[in-house]
PDB file of N, CA and C in Angstrom:
ATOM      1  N   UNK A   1      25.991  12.268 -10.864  1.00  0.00           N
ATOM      2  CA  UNK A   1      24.571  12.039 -10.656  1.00  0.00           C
ATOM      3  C   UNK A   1      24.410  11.037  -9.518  1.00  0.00           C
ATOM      4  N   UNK A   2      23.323  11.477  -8.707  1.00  0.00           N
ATOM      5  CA  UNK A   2      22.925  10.372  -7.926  1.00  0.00           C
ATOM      6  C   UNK A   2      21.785   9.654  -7.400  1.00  0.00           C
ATOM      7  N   UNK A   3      21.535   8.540  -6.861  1.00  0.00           N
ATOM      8  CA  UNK A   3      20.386   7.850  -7.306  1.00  0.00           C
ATOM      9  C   UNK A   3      19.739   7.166  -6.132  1.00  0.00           C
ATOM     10  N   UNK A   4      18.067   7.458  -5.916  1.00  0.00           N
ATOM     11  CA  UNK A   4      17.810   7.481  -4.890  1.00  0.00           C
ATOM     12  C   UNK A   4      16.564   6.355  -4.866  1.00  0.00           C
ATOM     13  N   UNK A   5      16.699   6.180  -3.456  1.00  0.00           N
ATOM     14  CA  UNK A   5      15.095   5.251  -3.350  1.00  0.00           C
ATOM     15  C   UNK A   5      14.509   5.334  -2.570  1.00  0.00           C
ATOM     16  N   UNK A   6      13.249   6.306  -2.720  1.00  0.00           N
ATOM     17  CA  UNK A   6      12.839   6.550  -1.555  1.00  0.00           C
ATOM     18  C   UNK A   6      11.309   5.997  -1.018  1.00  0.00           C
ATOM     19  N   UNK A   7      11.014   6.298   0.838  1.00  0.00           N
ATOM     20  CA  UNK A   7       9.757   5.186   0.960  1.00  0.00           C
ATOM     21  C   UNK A   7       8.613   6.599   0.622  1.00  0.00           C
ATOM     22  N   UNK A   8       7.474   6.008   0.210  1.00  0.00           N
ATOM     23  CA  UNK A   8       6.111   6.984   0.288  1.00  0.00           C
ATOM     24  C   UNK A   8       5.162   5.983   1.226  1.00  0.00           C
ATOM     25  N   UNK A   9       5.409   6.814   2.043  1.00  0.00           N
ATOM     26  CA  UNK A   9       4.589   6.330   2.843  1.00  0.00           C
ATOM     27  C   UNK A   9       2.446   6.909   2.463  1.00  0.00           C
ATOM     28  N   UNK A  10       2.218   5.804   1.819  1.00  0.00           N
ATOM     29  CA  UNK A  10       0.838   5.902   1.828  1.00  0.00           C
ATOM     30  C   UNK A  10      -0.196   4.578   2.691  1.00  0.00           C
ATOM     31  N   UNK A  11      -1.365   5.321   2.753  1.00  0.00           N
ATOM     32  CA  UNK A  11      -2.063   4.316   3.304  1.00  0.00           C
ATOM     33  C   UNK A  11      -3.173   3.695   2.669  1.00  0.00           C
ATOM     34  N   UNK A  12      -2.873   2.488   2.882  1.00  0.00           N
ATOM     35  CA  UNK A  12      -2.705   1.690   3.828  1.00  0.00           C
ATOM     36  C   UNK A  12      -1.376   1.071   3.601  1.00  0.00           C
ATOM     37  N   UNK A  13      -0.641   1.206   2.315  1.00  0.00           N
ATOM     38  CA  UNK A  13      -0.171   0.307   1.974  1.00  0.00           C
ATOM     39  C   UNK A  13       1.744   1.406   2.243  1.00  0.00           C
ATOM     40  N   UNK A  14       2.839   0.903   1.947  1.00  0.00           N
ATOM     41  CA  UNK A  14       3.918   1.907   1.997  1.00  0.00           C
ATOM     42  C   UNK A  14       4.721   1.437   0.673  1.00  0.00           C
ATOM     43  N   UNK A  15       4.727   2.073  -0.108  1.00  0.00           N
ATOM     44  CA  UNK A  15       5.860   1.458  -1.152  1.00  0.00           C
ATOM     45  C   UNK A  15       6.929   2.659  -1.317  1.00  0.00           C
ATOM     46  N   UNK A  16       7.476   2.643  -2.846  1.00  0.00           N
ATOM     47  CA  UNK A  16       8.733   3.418  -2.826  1.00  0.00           C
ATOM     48  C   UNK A  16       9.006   3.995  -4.066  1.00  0.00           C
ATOM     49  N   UNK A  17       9.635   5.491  -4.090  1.00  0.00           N
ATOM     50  CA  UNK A  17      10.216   5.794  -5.573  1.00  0.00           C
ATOM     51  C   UNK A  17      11.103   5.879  -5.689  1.00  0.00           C
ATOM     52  N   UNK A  18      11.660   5.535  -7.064  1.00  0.00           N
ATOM     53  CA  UNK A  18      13.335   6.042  -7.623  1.00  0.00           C
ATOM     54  C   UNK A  18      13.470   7.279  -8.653  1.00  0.00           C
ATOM     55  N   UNK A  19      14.443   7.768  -7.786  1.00  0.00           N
ATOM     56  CA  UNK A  19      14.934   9.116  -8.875  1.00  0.00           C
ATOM     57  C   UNK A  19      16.159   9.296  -9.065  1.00  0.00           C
ATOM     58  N   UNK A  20      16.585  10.217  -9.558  1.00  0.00           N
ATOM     59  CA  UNK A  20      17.804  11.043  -9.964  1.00  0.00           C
ATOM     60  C   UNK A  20      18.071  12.183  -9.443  1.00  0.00           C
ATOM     61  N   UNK A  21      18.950  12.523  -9.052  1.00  0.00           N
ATOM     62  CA  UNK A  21      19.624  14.183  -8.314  1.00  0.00           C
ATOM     63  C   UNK A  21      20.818  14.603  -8.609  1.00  0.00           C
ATOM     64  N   UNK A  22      20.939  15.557  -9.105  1.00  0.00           N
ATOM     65  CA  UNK A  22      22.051  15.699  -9.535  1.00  0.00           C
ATOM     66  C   UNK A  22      23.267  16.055  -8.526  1.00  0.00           C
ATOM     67  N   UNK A  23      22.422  17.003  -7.327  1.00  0.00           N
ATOM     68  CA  UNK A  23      23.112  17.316  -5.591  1.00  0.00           C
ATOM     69  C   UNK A  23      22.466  16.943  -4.790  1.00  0.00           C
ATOM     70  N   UNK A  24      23.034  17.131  -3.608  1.00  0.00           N
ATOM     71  CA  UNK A  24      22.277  16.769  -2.452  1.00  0.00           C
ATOM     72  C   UNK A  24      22.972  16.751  -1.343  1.00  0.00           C
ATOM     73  N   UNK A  25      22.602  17.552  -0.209  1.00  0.00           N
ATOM     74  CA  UNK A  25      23.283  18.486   0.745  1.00  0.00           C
ATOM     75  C   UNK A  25      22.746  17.604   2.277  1.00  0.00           C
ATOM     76  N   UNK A  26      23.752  17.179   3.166  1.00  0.00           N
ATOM     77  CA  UNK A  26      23.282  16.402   4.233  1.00  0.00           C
ATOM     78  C   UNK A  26      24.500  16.387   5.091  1.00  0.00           C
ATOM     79  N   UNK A  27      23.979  16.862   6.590  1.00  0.00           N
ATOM     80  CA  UNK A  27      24.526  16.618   7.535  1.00  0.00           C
ATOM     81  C   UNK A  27      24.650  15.565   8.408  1.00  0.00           C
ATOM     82  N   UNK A  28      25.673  15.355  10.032  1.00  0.00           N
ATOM     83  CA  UNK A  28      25.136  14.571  10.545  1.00  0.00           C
ATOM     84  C   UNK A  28      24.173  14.765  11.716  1.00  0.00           C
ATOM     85  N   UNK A  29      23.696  16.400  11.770  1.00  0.00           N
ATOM     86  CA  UNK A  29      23.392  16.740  13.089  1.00  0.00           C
ATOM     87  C   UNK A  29      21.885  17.097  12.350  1.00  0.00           C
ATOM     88  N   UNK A  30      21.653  16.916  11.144  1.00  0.00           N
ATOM     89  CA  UNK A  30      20.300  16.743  10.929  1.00  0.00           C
ATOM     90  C   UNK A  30      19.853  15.433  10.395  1.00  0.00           C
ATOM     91  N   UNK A  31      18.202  15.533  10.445  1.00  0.00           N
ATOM     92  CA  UNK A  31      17.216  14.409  10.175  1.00  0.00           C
ATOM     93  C   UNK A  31      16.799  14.392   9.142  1.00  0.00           C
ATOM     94  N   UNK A  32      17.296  15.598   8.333  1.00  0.00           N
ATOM     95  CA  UNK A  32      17.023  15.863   6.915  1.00  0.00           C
ATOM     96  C   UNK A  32      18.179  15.316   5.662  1.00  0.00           C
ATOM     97  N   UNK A  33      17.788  15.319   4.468  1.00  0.00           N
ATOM     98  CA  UNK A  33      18.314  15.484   3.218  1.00  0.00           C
ATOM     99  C   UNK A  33      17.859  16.556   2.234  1.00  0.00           C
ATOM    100  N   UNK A  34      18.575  17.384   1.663  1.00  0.00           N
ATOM    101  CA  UNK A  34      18.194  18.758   1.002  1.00  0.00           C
ATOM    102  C   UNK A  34      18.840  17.997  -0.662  1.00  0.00           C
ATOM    103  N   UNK A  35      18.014  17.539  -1.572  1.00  0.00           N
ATOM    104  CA  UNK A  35      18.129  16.967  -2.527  1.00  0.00           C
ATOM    105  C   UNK A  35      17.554  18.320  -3.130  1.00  0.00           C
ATOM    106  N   UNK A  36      18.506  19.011  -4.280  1.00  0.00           N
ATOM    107  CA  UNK A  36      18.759  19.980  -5.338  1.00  0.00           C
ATOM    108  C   UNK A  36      17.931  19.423  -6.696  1.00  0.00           C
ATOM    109  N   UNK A  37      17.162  19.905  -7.555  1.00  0.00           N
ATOM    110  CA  UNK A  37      16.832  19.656  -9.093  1.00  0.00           C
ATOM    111  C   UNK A  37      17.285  20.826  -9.697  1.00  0.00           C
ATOM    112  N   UNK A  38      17.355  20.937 -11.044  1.00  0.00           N
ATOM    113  CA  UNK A  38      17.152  21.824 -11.570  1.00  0.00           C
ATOM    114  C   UNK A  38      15.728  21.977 -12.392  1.00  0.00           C
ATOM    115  N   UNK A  39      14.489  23.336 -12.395  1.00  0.00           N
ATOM    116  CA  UNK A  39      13.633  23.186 -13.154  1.00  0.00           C
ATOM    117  C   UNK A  39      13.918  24.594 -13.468  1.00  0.00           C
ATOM    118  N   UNK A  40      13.151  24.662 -14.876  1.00  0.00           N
ATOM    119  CA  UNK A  40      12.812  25.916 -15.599  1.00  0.00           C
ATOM    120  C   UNK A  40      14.476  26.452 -15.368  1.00  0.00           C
ATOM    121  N   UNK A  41      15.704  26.593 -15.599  1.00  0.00           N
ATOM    122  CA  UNK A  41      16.839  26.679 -15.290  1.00  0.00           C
ATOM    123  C   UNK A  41      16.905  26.878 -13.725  1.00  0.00           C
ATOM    124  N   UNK A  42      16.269  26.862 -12.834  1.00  0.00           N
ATOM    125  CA  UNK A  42      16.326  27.560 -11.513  1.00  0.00           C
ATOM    126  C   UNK A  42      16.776  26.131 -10.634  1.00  0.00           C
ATOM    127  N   UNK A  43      17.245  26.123  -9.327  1.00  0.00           N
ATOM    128  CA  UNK A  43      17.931  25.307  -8.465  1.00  0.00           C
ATOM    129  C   UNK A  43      16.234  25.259  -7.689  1.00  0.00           C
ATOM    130  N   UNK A  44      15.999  24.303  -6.956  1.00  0.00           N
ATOM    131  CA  UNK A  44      14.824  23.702  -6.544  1.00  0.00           C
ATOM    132  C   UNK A  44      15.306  22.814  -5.646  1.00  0.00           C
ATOM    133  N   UNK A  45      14.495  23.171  -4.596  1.00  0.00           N
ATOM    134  CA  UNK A  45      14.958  22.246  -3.279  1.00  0.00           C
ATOM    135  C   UNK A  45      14.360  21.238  -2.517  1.00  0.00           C
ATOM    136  N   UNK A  46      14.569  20.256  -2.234  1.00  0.00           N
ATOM    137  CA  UNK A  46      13.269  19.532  -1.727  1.00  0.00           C
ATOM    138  C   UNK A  46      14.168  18.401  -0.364  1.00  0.00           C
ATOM    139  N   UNK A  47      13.383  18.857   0.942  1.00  0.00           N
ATOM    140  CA  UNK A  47      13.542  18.296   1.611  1.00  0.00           C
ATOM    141  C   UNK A  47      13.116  16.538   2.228  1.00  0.00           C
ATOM    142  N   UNK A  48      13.837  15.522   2.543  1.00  0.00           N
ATOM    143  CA  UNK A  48      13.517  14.327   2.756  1.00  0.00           C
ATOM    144  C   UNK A  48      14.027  13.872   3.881  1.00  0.00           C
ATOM    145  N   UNK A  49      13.199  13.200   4.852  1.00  0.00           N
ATOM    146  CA  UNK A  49      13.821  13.107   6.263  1.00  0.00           C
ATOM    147  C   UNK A  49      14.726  11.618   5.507  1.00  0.00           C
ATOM    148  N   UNK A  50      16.012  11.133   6.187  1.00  0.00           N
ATOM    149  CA  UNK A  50      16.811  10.504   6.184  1.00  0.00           C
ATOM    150  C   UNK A  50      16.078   8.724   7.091  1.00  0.00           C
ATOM    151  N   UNK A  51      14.935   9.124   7.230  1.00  0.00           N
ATOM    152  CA  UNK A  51      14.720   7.783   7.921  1.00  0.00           C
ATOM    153  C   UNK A  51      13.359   6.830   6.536  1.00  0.00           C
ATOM    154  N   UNK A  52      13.258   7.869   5.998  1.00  0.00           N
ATOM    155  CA  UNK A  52      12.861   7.709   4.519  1.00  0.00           C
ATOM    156  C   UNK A  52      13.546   7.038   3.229  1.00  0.00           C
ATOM    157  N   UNK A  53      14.657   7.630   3.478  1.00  0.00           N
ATOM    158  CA  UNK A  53      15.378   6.916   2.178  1.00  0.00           C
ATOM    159  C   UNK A  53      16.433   5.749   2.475  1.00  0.00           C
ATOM    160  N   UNK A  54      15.774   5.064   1.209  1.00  0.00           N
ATOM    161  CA  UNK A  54      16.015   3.071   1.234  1.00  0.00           C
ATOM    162  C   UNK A  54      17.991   3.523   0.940  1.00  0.00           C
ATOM    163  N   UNK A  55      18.083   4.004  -0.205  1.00  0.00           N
ATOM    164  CA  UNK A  55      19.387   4.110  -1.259  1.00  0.00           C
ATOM    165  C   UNK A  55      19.591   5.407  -1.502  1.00  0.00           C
ATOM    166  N   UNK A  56      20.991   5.853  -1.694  1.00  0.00           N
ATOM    167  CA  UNK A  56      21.211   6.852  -1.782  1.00  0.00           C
ATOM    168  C   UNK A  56      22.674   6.436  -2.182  1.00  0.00           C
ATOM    169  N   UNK A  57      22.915   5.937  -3.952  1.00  0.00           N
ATOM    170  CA  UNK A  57      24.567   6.218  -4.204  1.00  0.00           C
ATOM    171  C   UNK A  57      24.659   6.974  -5.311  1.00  0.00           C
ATOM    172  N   UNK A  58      26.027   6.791  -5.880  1.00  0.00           N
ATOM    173  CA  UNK A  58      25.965   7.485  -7.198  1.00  0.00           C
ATOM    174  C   UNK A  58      26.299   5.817  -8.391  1.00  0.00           C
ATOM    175  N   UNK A  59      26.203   4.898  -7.915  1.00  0.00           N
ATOM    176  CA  UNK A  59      26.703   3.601  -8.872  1.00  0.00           C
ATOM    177  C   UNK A  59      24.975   3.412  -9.128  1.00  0.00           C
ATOM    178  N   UNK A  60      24.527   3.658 -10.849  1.00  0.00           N
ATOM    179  CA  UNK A  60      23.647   3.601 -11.185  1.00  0.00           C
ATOM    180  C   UNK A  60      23.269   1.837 -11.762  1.00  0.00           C
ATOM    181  N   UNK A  61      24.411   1.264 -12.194  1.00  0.00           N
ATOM    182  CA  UNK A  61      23.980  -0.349 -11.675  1.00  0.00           C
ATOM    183  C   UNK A  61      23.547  -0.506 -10.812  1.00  0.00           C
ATOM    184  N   UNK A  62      24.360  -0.872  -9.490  1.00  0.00           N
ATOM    185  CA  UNK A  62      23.561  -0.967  -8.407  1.00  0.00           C
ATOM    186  C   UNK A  62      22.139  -0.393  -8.059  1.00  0.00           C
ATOM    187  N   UNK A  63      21.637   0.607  -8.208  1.00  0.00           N
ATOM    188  CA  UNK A  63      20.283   1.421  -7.858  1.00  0.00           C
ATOM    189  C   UNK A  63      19.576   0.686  -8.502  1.00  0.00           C
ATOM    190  N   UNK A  64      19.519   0.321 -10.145  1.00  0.00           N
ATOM    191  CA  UNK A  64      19.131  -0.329 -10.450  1.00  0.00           C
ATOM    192  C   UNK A  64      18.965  -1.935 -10.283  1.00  0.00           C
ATOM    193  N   UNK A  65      19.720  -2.241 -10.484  1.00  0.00           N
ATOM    194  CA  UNK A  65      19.156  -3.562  -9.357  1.00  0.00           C
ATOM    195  C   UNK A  65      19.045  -3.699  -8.023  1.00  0.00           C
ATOM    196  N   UNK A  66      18.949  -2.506  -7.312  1.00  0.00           N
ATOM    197  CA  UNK A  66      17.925  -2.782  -6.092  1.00  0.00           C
ATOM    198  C   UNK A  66      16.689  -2.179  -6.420  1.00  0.00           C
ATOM    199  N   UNK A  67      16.543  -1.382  -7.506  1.00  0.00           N
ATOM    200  CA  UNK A  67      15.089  -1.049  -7.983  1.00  0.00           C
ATOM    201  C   UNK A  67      14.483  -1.974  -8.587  1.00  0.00           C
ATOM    202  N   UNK A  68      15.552  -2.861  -9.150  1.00  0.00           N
ATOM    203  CA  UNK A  68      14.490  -3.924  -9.833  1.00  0.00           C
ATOM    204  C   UNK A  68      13.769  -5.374  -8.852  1.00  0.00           C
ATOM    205  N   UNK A  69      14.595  -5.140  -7.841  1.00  0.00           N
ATOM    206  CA  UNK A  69      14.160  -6.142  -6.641  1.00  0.00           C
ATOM    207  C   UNK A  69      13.341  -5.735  -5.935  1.00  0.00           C
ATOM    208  N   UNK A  70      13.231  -4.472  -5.593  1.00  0.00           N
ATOM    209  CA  UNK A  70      11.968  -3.577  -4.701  1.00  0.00           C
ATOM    210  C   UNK A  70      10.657  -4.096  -5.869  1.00  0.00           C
ATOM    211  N   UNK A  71      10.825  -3.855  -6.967  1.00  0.00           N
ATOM    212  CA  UNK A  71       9.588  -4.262  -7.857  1.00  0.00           C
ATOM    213  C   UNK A  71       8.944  -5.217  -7.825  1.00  0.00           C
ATOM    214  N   UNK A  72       9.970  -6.516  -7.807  1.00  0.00           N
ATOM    215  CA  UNK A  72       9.513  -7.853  -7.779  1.00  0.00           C
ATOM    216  C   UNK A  72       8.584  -8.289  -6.513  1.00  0.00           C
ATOM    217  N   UNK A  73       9.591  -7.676  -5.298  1.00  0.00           N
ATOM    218  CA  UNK A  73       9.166  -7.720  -4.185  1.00  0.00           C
ATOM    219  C   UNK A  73       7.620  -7.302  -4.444  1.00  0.00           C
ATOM    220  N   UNK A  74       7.096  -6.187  -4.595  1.00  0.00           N
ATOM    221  CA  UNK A  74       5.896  -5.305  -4.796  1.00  0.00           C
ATOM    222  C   UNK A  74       5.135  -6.361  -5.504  1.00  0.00           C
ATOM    223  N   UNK A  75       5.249  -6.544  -6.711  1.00  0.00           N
ATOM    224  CA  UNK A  75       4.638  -7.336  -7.472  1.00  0.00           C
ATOM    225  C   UNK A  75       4.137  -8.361  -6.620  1.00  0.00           C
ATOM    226  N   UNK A  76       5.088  -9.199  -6.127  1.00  0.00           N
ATOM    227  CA  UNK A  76       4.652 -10.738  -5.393  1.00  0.00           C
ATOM    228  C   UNK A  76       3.553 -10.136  -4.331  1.00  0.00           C
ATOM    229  N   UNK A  77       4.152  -8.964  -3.590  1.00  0.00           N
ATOM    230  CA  UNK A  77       3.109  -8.667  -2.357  1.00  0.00           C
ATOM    231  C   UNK A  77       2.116  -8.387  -2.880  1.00  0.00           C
ATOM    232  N   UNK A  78       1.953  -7.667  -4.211  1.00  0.00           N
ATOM    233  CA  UNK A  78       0.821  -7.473  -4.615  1.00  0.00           C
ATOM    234  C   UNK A  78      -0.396  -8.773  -4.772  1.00  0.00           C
ATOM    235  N   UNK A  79       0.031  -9.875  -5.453  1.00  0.00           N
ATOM    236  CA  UNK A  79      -0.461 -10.804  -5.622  1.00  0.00           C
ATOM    237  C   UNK A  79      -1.313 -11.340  -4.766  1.00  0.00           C
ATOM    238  N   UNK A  80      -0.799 -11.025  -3.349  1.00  0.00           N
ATOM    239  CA  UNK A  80      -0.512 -11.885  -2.508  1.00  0.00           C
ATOM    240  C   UNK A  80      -1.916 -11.115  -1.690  1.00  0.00           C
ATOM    241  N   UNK A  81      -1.790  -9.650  -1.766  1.00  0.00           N
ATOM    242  CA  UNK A  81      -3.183  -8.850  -1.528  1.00  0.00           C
ATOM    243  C   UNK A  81      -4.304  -9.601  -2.450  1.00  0.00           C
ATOM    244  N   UNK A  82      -3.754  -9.468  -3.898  1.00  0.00           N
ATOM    245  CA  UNK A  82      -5.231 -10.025  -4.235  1.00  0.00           C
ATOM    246  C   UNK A  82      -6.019 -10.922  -4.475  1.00  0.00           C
ATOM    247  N   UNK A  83      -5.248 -11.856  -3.728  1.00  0.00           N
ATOM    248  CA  UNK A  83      -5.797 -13.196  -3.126  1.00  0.00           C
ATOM    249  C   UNK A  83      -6.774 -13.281  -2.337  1.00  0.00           C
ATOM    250  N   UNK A  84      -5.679 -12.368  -0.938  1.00  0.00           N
ATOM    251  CA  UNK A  84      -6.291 -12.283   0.326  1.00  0.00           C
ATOM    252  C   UNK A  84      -7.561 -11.596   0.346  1.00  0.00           C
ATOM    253  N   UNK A  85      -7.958 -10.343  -0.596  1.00  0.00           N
ATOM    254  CA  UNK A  85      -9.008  -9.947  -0.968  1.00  0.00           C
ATOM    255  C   UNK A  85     -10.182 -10.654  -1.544  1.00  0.00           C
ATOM    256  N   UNK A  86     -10.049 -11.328  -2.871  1.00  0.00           N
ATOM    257  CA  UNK A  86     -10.626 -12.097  -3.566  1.00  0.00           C
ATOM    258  C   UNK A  86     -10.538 -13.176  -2.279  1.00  0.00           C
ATOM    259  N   UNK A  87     -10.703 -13.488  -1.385  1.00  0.00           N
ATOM    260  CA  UNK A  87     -10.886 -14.457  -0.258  1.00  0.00           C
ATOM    261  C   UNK A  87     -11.884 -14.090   0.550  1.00  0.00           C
ATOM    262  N   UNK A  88     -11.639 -12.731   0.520  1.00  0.00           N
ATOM    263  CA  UNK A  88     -12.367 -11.804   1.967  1.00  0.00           C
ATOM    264  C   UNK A  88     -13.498 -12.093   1.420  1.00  0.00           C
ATOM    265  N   UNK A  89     -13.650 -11.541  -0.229  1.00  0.00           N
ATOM    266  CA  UNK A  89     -15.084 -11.643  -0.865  1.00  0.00           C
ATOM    267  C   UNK A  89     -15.671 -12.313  -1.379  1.00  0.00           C
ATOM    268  N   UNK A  90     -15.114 -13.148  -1.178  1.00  0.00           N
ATOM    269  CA  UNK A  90     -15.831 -14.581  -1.446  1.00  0.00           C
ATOM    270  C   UNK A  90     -16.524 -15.285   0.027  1.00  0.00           C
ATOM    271  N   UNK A  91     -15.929 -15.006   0.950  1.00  0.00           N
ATOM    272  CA  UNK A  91     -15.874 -15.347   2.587  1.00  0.00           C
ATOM    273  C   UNK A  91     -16.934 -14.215   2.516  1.00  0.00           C
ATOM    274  N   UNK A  92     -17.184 -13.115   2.393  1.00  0.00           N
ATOM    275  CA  UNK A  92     -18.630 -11.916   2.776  1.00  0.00           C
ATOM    276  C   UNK A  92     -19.340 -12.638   2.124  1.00  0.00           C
ATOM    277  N   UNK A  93     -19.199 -12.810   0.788  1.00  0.00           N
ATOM    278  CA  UNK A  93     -20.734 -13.293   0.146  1.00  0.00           C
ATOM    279  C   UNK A  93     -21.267 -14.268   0.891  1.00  0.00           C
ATOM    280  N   UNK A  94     -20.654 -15.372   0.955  1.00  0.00           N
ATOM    281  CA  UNK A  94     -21.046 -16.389   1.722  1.00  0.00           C
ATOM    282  C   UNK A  94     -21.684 -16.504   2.992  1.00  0.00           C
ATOM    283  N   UNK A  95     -21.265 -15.473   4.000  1.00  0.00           N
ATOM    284  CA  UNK A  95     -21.490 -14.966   5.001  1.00  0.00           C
ATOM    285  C   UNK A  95     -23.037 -14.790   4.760  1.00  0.00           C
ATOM    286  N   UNK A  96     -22.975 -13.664   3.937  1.00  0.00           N
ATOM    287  CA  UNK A  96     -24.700 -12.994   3.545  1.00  0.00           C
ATOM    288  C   UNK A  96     -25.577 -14.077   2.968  1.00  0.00           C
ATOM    289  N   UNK A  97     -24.851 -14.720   2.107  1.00  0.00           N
ATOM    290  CA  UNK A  97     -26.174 -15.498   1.674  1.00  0.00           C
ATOM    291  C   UNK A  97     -26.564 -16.744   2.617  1.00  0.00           C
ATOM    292  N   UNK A  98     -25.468 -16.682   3.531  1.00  0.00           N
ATOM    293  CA  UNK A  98     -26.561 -17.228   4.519  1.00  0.00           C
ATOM    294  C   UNK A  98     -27.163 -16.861   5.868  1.00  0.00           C
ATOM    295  N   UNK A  99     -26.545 -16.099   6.114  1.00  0.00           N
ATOM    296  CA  UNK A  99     -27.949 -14.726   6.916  1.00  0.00           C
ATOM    297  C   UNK A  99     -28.913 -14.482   5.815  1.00  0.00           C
ATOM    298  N   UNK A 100     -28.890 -14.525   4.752  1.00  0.00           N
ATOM    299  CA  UNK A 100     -30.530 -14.261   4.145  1.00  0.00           C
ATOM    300  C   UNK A 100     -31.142 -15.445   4.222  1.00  0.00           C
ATOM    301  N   UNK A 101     -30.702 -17.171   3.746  1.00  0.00           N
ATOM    302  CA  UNK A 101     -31.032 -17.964   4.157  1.00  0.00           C
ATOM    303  C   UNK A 101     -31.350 -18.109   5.676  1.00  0.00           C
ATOM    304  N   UNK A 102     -30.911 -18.211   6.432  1.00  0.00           N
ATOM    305  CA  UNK A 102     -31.428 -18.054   8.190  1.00  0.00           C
ATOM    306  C   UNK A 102     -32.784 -17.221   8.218  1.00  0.00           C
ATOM    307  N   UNK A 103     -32.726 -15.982   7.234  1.00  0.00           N
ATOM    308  CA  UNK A 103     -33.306 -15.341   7.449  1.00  0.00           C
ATOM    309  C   UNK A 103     -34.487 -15.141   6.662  1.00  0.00           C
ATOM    310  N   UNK A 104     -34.612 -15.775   5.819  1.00  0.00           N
ATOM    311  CA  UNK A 104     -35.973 -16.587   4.956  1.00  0.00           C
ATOM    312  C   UNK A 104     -36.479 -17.629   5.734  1.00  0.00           C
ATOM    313  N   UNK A 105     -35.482 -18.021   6.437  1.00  0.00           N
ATOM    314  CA  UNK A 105     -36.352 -19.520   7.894  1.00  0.00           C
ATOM    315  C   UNK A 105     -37.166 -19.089   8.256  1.00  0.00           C
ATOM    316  N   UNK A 106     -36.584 -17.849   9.227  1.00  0.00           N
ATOM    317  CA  UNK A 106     -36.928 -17.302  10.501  1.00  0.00           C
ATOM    318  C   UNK A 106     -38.495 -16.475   9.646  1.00  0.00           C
ATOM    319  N   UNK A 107     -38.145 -16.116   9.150  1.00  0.00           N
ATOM    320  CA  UNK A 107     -39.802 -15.832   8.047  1.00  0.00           C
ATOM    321  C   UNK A 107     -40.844 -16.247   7.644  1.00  0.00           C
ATOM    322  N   UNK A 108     -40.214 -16.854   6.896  1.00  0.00           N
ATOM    323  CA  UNK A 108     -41.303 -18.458   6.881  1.00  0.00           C
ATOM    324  C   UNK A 108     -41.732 -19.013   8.127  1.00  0.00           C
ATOM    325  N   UNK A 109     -41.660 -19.313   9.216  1.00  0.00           N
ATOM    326  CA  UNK A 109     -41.312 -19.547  10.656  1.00  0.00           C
ATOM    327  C   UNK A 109     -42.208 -18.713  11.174  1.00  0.00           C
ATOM    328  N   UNK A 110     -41.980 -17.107  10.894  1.00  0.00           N
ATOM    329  CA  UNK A 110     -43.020 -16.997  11.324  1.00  0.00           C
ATOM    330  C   UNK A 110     -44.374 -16.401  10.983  1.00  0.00           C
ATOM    331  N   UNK A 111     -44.576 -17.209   9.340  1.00  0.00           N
ATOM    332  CA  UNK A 111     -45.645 -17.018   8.679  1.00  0.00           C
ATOM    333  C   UNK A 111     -46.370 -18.547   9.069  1.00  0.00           C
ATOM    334  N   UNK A 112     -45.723 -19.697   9.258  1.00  0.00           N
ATOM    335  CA  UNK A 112     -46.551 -20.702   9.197  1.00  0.00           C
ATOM    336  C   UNK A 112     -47.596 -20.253  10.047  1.00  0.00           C
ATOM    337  N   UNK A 113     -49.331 -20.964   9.676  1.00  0.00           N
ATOM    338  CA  UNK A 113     -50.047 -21.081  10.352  1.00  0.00           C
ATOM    339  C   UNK A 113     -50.479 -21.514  11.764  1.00  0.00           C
ATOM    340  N   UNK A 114     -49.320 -22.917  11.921  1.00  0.00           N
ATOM    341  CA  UNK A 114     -49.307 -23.573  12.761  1.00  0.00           C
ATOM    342  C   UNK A 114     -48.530 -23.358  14.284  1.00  0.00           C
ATOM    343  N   UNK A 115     -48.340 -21.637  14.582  1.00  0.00           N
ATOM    344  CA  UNK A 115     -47.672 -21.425  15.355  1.00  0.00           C
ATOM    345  C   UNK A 115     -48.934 -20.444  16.352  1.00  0.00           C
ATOM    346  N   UNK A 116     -48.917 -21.155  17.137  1.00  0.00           N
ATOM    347  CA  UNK A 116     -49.718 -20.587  18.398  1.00  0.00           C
ATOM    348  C   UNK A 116     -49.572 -19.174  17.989  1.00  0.00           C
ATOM    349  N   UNK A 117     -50.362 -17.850  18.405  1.00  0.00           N
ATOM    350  CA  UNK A 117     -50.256 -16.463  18.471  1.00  0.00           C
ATOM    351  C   UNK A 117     -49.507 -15.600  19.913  1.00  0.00           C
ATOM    352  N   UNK A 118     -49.373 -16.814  21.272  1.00  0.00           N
ATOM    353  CA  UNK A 118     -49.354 -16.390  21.995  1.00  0.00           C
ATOM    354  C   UNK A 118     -47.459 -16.419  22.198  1.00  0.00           C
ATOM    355  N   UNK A 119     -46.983 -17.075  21.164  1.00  0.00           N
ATOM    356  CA  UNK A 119     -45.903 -17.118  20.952  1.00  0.00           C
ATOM    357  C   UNK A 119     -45.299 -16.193  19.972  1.00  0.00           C
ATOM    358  N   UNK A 120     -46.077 -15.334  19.247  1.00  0.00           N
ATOM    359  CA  UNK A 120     -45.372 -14.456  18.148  1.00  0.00           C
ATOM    360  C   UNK A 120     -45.630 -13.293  19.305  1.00  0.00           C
TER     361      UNK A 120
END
């Protein structure tokens, strides 16, 4: 058996999965990996470009603890987003409520009575 880690590239963000294969067919004159399953008894093929995958052994300790470090990693970065978020939105609100303040001035301002007409 052998044991893989691969990137998914999504957006915005890129993280990674781990699996199992039982084959897996690779040259050096391609950019590919032809990773074999078996489903429904039938052989199933699934192609993965080689600039994709993190790990690729058959020592299932090891995979595993680099899967468990990719996690941690994730986790912390995660955190670390929802900080930076919970920042952003706290930094917008603030933003707005005072463009509405400015903008209750500028209103008032130019409701007072005391402002010439030849100036509005």
């Amino acid at each position: 058996m052998y044991y893989v880690i691969k990137k998914q590239n999504t957006n915005p963000l890129s993280t990674f999965i781990g699996f199992k294969v039982p084959k897996y067919i690779s040259s050096k004159k391609s950019d590919t990996v032809i990773f074999e399953f078996i489903q429904n008894d039938k052989p199933v093929r699934k192609w993965v470009k080689k600039e994709d995958i993190i790990l690729l052994t058959d020592d299932r300790e090891y995979f595993l603890k680099i899967y468990k470090q990719f996690e941690d990693v994730q986790k912390q970065q995660q955190v670390l987003i929802d900080k930076a978020q919970a920042n952003l939105d706290k930094t917008l609100e603030t933003f707005t409520e005072t463009m509405q303040d400015e903008i209750d001035k500028y209103t008032q301002f130019l409701d007072d009575s005391d402002i010439p007409q030849n100036l509005l």
